[in-house]
C-alpha atoms as a PDB file:
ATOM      1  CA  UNK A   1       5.314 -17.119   1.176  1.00  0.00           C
ATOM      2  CA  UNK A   2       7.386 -13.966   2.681  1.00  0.00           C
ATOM      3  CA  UNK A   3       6.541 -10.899   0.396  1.00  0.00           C
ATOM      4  CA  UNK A   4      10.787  -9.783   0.032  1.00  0.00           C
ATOM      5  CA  UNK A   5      10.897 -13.845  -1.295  1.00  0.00           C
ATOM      6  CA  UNK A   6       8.699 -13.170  -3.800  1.00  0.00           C
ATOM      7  CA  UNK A   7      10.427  -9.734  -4.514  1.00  0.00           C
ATOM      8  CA  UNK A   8      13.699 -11.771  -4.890  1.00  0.00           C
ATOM      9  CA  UNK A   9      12.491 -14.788  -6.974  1.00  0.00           C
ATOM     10  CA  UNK A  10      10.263 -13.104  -9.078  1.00  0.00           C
ATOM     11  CA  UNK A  11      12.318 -12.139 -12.774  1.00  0.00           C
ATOM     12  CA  UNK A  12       9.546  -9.480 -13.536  1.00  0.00           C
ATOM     13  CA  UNK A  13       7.715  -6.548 -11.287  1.00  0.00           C
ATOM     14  CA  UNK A  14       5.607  -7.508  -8.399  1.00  0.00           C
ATOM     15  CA  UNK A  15       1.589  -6.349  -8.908  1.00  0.00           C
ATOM     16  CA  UNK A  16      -0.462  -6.342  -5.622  1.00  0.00           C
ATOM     17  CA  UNK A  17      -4.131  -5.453  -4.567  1.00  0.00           C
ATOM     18  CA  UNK A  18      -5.595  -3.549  -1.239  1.00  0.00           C
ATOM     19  CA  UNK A  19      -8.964  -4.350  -0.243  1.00  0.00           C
ATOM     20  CA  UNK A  20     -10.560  -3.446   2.577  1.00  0.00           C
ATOM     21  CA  UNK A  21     -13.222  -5.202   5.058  1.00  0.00           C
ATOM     22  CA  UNK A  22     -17.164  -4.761   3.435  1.00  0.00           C
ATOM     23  CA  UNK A  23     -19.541  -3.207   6.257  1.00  0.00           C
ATOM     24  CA  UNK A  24     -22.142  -5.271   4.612  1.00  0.00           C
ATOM     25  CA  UNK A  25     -23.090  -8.819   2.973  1.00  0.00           C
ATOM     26  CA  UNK A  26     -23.731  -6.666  -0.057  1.00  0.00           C
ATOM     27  CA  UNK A  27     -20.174  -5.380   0.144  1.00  0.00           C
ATOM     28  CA  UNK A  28     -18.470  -8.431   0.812  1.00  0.00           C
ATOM     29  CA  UNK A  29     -20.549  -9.979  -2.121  1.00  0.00           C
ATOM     30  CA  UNK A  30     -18.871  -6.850  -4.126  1.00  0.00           C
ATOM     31  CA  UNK A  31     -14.851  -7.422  -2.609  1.00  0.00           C
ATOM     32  CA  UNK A  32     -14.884 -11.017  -3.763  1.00  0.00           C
ATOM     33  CA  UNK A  33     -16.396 -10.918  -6.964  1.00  0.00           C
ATOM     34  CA  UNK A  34     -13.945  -7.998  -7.340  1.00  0.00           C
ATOM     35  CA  UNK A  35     -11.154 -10.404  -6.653  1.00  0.00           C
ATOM     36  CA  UNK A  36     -11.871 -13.124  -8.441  1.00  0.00           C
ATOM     37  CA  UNK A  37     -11.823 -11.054 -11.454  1.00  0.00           C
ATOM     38  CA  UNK A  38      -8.397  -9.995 -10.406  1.00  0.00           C
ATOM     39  CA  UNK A  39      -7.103 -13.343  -9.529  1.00  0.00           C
ATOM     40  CA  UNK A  40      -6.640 -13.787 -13.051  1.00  0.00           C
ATOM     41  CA  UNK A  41      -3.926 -11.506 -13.356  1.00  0.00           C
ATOM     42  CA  UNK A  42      -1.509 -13.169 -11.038  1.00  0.00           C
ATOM     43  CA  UNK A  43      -1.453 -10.687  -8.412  1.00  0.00           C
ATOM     44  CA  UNK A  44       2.330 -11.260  -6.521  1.00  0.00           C
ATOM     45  CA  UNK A  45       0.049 -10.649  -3.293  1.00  0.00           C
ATOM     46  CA  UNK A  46      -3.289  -8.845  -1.742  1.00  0.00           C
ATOM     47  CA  UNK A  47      -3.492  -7.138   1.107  1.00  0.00           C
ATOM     48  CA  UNK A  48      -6.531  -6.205   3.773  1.00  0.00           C
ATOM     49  CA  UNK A  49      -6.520  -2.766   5.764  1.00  0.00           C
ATOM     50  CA  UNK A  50      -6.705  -2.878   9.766  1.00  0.00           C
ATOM     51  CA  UNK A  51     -10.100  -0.749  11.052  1.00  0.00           C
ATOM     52  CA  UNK A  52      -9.071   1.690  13.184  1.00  0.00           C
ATOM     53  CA  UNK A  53      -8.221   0.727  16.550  1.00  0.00           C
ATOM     54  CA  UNK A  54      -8.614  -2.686  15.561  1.00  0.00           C
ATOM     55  CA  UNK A  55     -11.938  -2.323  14.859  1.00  0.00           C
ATOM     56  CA  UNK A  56     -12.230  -4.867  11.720  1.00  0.00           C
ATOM     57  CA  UNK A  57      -9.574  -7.162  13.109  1.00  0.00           C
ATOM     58  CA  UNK A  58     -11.737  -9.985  13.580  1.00  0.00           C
ATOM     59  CA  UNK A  59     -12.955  -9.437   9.444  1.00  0.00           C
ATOM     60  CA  UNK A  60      -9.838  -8.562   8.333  1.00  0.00           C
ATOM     61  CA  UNK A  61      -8.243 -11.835   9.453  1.00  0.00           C
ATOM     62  CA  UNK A  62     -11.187 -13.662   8.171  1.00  0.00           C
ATOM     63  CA  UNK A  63     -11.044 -12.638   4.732  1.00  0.00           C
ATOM     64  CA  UNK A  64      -7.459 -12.925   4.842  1.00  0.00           C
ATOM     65  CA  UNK A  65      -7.857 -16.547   5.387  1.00  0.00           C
ATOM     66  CA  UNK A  66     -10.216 -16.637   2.824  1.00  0.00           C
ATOM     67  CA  UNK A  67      -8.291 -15.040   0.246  1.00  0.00           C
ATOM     68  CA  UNK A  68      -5.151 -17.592   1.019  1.00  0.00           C
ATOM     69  CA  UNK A  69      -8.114 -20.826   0.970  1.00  0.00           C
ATOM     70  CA  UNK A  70     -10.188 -19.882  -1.485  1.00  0.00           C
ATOM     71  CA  UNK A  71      -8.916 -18.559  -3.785  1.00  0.00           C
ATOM     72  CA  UNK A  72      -4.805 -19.601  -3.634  1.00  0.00           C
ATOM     73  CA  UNK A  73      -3.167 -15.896  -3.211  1.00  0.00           C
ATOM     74  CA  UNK A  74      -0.504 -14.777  -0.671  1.00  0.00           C
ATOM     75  CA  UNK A  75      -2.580 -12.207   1.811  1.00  0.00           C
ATOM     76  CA  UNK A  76      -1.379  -9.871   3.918  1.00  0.00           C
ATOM     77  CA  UNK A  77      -3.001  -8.056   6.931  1.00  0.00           C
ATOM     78  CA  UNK A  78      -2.652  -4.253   7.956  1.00  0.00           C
ATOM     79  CA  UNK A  79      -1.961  -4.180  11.610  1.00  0.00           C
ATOM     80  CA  UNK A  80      -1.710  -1.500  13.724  1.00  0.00           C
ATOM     81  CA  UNK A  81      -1.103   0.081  17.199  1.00  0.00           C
ATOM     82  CA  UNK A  82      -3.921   2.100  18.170  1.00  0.00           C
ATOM     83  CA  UNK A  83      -6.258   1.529  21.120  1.00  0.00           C
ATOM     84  CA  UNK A  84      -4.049  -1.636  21.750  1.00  0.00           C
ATOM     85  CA  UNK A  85      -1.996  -3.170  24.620  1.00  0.00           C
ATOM     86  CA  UNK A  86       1.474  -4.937  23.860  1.00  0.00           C
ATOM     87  CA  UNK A  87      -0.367  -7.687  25.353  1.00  0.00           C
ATOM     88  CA  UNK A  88      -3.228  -7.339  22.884  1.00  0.00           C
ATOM     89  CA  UNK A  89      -1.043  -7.006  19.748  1.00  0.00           C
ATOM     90  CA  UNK A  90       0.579 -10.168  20.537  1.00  0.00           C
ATOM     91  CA  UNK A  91      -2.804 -11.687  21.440  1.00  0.00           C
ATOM     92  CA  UNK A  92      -2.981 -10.720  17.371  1.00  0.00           C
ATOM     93  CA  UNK A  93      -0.090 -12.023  16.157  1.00  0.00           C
ATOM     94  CA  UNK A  94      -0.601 -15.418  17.573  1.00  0.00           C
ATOM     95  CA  UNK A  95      -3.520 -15.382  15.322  1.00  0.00           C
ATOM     96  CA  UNK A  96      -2.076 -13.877  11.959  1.00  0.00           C
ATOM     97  CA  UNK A  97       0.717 -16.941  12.713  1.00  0.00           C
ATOM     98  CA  UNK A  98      -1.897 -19.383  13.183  1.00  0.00           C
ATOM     99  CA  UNK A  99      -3.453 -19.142  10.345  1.00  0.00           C
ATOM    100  CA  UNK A 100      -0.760 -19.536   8.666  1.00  0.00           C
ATOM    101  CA  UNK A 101       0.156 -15.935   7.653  1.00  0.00           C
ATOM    102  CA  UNK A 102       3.656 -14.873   6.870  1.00  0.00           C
ATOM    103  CA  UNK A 103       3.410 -11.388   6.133  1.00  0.00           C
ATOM    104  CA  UNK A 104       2.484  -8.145   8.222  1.00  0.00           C
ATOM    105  CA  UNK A 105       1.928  -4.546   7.065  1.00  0.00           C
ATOM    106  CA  UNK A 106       2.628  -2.948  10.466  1.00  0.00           C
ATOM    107  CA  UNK A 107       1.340   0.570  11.029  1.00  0.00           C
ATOM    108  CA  UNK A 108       0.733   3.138  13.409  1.00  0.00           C
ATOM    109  CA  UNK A 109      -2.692   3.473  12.867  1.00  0.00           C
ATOM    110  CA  UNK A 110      -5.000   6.544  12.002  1.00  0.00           C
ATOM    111  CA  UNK A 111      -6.316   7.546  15.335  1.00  0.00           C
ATOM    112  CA  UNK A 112     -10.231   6.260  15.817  1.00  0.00           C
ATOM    113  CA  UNK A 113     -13.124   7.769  14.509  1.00  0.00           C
ATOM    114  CA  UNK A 114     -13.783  11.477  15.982  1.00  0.00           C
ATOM    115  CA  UNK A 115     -10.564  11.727  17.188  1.00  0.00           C
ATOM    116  CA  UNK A 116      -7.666  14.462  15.318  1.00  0.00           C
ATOM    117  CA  UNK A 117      -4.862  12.940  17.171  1.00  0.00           C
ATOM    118  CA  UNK A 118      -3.200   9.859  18.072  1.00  0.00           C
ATOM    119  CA  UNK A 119      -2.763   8.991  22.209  1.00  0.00           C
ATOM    120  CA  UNK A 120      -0.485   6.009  22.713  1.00  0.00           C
ATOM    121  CA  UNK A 121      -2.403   3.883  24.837  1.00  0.00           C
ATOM    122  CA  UNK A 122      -1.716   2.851  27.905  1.00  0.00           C
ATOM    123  CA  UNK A 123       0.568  -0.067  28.042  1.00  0.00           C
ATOM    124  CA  UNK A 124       0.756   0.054  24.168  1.00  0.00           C
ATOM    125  CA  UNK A 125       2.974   1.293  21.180  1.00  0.00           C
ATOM    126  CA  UNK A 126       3.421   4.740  19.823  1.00  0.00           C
ATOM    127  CA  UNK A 127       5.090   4.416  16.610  1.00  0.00           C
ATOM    128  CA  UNK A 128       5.198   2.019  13.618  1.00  0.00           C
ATOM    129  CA  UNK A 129       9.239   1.129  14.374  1.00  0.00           C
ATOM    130  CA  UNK A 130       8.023   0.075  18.067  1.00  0.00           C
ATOM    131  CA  UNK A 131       5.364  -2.166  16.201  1.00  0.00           C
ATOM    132  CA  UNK A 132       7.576  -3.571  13.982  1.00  0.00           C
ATOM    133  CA  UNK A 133      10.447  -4.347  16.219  1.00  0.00           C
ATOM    134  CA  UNK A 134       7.991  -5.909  18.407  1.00  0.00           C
ATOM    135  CA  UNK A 135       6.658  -8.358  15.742  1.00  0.00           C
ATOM    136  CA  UNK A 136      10.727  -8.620  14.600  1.00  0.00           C
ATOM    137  CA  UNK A 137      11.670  -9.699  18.305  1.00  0.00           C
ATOM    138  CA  UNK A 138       9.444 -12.646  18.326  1.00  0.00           C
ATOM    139  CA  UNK A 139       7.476 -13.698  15.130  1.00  0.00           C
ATOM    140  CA  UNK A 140       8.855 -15.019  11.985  1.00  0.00           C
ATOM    141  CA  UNK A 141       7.109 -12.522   9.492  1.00  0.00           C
ATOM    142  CA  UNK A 142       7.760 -10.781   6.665  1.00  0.00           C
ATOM    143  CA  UNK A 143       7.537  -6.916   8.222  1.00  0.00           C
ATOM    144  CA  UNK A 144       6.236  -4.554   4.774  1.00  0.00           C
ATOM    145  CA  UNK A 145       6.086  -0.770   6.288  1.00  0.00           C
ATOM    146  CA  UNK A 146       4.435   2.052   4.802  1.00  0.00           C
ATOM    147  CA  UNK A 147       6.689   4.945   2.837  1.00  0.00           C
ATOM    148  CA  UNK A 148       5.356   8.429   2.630  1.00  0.00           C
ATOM    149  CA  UNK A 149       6.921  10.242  -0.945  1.00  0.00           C
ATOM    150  CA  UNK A 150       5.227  13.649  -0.530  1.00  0.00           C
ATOM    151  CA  UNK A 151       6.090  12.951   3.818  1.00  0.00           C
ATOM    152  CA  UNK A 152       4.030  12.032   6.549  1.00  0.00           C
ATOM    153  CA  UNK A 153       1.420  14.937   7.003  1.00  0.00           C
ATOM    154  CA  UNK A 154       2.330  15.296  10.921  1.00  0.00           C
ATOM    155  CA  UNK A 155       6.266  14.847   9.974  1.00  0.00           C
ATOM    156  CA  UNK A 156       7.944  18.201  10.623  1.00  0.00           C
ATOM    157  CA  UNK A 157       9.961  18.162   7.375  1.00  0.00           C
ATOM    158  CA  UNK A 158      11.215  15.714   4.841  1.00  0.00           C
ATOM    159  CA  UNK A 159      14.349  15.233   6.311  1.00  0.00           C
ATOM    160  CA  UNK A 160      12.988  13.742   9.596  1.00  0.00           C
ATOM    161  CA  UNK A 161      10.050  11.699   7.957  1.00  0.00           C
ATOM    162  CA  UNK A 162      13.227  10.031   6.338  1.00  0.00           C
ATOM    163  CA  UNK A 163      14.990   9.332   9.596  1.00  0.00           C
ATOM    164  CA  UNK A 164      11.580   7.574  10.815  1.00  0.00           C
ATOM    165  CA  UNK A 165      11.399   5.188   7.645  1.00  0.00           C
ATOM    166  CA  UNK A 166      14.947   4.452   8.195  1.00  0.00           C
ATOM    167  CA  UNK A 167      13.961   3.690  12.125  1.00  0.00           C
ATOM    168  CA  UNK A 168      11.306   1.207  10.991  1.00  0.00           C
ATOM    169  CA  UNK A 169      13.697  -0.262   8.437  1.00  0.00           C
ATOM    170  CA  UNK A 170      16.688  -0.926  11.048  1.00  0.00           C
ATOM    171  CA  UNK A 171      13.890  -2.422  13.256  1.00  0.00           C
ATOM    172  CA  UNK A 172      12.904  -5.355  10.484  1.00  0.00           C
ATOM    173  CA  UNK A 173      10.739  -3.725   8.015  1.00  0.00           C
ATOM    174  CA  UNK A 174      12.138  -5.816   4.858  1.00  0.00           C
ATOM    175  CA  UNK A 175       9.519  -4.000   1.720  1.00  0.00           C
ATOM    176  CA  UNK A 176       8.526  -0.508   1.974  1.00  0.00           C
ATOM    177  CA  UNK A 177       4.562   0.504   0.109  1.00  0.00           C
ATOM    178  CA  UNK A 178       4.288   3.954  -0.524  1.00  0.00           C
ATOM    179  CA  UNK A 179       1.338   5.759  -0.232  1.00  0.00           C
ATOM    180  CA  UNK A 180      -0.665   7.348  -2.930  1.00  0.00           C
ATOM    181  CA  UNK A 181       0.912   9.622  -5.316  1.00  0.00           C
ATOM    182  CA  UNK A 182       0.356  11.232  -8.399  1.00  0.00           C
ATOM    183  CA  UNK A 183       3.538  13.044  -9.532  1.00  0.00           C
ATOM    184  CA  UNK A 184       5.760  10.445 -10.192  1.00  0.00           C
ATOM    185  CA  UNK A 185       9.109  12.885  -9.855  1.00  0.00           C
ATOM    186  CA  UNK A 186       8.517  12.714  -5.677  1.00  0.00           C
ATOM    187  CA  UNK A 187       8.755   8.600  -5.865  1.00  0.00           C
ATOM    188  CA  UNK A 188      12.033   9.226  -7.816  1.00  0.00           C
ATOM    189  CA  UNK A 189      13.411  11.738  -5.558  1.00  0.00           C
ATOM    190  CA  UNK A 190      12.570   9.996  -2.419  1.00  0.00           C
ATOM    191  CA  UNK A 191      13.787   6.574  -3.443  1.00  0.00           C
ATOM    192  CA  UNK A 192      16.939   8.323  -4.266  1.00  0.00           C
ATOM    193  CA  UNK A 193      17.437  10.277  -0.822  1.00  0.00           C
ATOM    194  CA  UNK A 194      16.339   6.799   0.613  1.00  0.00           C
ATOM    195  CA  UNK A 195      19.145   5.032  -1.094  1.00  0.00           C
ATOM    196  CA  UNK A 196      21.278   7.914   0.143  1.00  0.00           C
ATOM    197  CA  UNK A 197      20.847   7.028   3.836  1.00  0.00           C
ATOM    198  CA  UNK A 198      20.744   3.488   3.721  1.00  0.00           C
ATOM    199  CA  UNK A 199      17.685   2.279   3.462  1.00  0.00           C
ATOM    200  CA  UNK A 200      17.974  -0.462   1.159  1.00  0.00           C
ATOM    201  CA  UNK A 201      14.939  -2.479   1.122  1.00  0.00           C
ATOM    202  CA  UNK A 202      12.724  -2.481  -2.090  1.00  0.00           C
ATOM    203  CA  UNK A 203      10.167   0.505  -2.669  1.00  0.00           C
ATOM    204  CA  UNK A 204       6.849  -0.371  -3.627  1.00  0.00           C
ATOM    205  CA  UNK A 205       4.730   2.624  -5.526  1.00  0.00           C
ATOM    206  CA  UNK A 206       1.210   2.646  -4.406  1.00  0.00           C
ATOM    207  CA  UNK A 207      -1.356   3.665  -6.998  1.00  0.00           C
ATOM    208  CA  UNK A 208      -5.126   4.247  -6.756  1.00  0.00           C
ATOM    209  CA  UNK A 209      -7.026   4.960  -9.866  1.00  0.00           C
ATOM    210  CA  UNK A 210      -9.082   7.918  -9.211  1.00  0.00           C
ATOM    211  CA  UNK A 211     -13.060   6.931  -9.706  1.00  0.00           C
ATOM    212  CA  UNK A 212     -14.528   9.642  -8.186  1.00  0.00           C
ATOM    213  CA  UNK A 213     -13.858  13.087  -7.999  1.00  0.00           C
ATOM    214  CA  UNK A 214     -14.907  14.099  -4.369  1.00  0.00           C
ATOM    215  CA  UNK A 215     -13.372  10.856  -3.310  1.00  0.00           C
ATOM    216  CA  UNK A 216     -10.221  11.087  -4.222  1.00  0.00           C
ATOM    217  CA  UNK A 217      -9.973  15.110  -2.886  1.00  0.00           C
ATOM    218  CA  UNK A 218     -11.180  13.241   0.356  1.00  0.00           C
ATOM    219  CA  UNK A 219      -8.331  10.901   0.269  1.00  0.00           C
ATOM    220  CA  UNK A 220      -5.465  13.090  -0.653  1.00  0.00           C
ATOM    221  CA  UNK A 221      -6.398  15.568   2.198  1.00  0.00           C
ATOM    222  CA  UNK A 222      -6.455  12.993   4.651  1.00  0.00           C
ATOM    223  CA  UNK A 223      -3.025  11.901   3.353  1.00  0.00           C
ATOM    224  CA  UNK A 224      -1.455  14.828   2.071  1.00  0.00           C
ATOM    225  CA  UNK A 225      -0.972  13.787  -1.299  1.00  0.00           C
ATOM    226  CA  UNK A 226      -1.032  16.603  -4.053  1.00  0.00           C
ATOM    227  CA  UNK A 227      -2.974  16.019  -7.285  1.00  0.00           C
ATOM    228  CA  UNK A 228      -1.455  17.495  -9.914  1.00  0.00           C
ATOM    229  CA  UNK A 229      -2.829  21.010 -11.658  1.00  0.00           C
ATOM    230  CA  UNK A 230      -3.175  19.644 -14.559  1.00  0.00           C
ATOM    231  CA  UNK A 231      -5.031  16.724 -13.532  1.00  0.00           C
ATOM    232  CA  UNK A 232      -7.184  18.528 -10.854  1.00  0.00           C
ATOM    233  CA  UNK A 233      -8.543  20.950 -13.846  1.00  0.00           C
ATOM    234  CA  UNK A 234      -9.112  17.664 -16.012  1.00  0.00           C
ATOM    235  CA  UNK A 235     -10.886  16.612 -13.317  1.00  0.00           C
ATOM    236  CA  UNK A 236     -13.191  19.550 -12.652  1.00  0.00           C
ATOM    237  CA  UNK A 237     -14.282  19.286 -16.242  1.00  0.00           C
ATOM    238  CA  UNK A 238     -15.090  15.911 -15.768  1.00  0.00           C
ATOM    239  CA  UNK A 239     -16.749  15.773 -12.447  1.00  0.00           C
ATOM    240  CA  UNK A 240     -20.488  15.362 -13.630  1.00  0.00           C
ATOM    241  CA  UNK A 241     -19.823  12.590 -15.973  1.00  0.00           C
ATOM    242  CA  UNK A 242     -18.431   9.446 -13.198  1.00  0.00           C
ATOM    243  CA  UNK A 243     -17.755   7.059 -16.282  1.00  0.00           C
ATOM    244  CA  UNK A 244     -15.342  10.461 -17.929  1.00  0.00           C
ATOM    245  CA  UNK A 245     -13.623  10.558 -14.548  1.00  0.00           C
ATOM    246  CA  UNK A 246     -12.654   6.927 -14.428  1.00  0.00           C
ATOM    247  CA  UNK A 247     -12.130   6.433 -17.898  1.00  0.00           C
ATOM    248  CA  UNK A 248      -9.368   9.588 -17.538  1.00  0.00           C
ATOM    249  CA  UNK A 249      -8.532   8.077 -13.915  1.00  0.00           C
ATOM    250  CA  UNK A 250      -7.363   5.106 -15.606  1.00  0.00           C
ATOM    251  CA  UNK A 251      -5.826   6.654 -18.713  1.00  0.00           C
ATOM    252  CA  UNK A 252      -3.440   8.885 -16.142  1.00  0.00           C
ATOM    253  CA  UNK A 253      -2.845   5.571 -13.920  1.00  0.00           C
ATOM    254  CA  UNK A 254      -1.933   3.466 -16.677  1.00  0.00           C
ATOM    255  CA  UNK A 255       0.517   6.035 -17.886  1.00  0.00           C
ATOM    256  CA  UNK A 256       2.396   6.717 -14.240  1.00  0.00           C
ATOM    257  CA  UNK A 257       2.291   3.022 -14.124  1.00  0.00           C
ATOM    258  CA  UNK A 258       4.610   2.889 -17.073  1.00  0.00           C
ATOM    259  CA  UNK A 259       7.171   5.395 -16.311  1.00  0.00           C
ATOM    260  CA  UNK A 260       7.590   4.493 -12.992  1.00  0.00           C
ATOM    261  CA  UNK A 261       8.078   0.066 -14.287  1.00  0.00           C
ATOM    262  CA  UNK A 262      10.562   1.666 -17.058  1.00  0.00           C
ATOM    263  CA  UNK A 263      12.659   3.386 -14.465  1.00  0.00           C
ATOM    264  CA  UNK A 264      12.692   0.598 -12.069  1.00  0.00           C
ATOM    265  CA  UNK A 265      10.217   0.403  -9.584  1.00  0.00           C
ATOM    266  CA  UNK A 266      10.104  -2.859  -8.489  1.00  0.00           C
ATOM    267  CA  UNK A 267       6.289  -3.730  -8.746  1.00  0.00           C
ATOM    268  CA  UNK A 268       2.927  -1.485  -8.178  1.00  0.00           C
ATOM    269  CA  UNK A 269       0.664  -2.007  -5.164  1.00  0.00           C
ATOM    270  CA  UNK A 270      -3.188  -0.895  -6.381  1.00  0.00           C
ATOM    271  CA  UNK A 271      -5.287   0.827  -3.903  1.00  0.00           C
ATOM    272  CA  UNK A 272      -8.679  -0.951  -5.796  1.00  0.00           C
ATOM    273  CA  UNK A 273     -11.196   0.224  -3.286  1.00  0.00           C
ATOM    274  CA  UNK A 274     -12.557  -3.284  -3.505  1.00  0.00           C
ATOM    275  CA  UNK A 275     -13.417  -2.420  -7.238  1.00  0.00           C
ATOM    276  CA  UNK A 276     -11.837  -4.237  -9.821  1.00  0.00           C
ATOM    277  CA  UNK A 277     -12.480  -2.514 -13.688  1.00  0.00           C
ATOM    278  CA  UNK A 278      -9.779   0.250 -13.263  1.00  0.00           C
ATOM    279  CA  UNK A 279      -6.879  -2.018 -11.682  1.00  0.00           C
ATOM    280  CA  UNK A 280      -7.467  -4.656 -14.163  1.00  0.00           C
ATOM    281  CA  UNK A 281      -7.612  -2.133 -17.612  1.00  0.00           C
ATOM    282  CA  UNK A 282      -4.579  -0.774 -16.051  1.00  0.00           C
ATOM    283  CA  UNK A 283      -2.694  -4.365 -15.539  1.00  0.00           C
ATOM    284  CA  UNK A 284      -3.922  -6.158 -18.549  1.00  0.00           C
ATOM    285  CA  UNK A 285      -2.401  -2.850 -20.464  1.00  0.00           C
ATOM    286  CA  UNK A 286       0.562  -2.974 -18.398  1.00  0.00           C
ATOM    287  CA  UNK A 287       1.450  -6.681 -18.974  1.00  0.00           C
ATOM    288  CA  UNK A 288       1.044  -6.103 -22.648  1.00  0.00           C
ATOM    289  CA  UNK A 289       3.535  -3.185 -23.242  1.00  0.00           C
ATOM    290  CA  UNK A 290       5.728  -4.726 -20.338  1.00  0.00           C
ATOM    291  CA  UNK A 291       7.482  -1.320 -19.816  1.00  0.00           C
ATOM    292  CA  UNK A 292       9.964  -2.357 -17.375  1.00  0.00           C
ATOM    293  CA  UNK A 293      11.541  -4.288 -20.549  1.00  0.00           C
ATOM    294  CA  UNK A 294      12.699  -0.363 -21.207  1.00  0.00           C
ATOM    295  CA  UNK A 295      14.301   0.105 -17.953  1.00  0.00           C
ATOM    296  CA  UNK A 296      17.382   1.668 -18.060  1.00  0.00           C
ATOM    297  CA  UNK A 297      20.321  -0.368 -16.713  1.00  0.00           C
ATOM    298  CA  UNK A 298      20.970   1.554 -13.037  1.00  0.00           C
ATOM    299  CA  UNK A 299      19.654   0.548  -9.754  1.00  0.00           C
ATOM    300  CA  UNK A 300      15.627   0.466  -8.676  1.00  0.00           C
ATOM    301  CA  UNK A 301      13.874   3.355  -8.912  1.00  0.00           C
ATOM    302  CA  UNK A 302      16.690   5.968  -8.660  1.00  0.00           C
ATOM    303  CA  UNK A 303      17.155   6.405 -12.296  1.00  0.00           C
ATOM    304  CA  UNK A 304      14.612   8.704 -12.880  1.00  0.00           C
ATOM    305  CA  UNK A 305      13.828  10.455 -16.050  1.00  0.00           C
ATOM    306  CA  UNK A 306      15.442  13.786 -16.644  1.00  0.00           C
END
C-alpha cells in the first residue's frame, strides 16, 4: 500500500522503522529478531537504506521482500543516484515493481566510500528531484523524499535548501522524512516556512534514540545536525556508563516524541539502527499517553509551542 494512503486513511499518527542491510549472518540474525519485536507495535511502514552507490541493492531488495512476506509490513527501499546510469536505475525499478513494491525513498546518495564529494556519473542523475521525476515519469510509486530541518550541510543557506525540497516536491515526491534532529523548535520552523512556499505534502520527523555517545557525534557531523548543550553535557557525564546513555537517550526521545505528536506532526519515522529496545520503550510509552489527543486544533506541525 502507497505510504501518503496510509497517511490519509490512518485516524491516528503514522510510526515507521529504518533498518539497514547486516554485513553479516550475525547481523542479519540481529535486524530480524529486532523486527519482530517491533512488529508488534503496528509499525504504519519500515524502511531499508540504499549502500552507497548501490552497493547493498541486491540485500536491500531482499530483505525488503522479506519484510513484506514474512512478516506482513509495508517496506520501503532507499534508492539512490550515485555511481548509476539512467539505464541502471530503471534496470532497479523494474525490480522494486516486481516485487511488488509500491513505495520509493529516492535520494541523492552520499558519495561512495573515500570519496568527499559527489560526481554525477556519466549518463546518470545529479540530484534527488531528477531521481524522483524520473521514477514519477514512468512508475506507479509512492515517491517519500528526504527533508533537511537544520538544511542540507552542502546547501548554501536555508532559503535555497527550501527551494530544492520544493523542486523534489513539484517533481512527485508525495511524504517528506526529515532527518535527525534534536531541537524540536527547527521541525516547527521549517514545516512552517515549508507551508509558506507551497509545499504541502505531509512532514515526517525522523528520530534516532541516541545509544552511544561517539556514535551519535559521528552521525550528527556527517549530517549536520546540532545536539543540544544541554544534552551534549548530559551526555559527557554519561559517556562511560552505555546503559546511562541509552536509558537518558530514550528518556529525551520519548519526550521530543511527545511535543512534536501534540503539535501535529503527522507520525515519527525511528532511525533504530537495527536495534529494537529504545524504539519500542519509546512507542509503547507513546501509544499509552497518546499525546497527539492534545494537539491543538491548527494545521500539521505549524502550530508550534510558544
Amino acid at each position: 500500500m502507497r505510504i501518503d494512503d496510509i497517511i490519509a486513511q490512518r485516524p491516528e499518527p503514522v510510526f515507521s522503522f529504518e533498518f539497514f542491510p547486516p554485513k553479516d549472518e550475525a547481523g542479519e540474525q540481529r535486524l530480524f529478531a529486532a523486527l519482530a519485536q517491533l512488529r508488534d507495535l503496528d509499525p504504519a511502514f519500515v524502511s531499508v537504506t540504499w549502500g552507497a552507490g548501490g552497493s547493498t541493492r541486491d540485500k536491500t531488495l531482499d530483505i525488503v521482500s522479506r519484510v513484506r512476506s514474512d512478516h506482513g509490513l509495508e517496506a520501503m527501499a532507499h534508492f539512490t543516484c550515485v555511481g548509476a546510469t539512467t539505464d541502471e536505475l530503471h534496470e532497479a525499478l523494474r525490480q522494486m515493481r516486481d516485487a511488488g513494491l509500491d513505495n520509493v525513498l529516492a535520494l541523492r546518495g552520499d558519495p561512495p566510500q573515500g570519496e568527499t564529494t559527489f560526481a554525477r556519473t556519466e549518463g546518470g542523475l545529479g540530484y534527488s528531484s531528477e531521481l524522483a521525476a524520473l521514477v514519477a515519469r514512468d512508475y506507479d510509486f509512492c515517491i517519500v523524499g528526504a527533508a533537511y530541518p537544520e538544511i542540507h550541510p552542502e546547501a548554501q543557506g536555508a532559503d535555497q535548501d527550501l527551494l530544492h525540497l520544493k523542486e523534489k516536491v513539484d517533481a512527485g515526491v508525495r511524504v517528506l522524512i526529515t532527518q535527525l534532529f534534536f531541537h524540536n523548535p527547527d521541525y516547527f520552523a521549517f514545516v512552517a516556512r515549508a507551508r509558506a512556499i507551497g509545499i504541502d505534502v505531509p512532514i515526517i520527523p525522523g528520530i534516532m534514540p541516541i545509544t552511544n555517545v561517539a556514535q551519535i557525534k559521528r552521525f550528527t557531523a556527517m549530517c549536520g545536525a546540532q545536539i543540544p548543550a544541554e544534552l551534549q553535557e548530559a551526555l559527557e557525564q554519561r559517556a562511560d556508563d552505555p546503559e546511562a546513555v541509552a536509558e537518558l537517550g530514550a528518556a529525551y526521545a520519548a519526550l521530543q516524541c511527545s511535543e512534536l505528536l501534540e503539535h501535529g506532526a503527522p507520525g515519527i519515522h525511528f532511525y533504530t539502527l537495527n536495534r529494537s529496545p529504545s524504539t519500542r520503550a519509546i512507542l509503547q510509552a507513546l501509544r499509552v499517553t497518546r499525546p497527539w489527543l492534545r494537539a491543538p486544533q491548527a494545521d500539521d506541525a505549524a502550530a508550534a509551542p510558544a
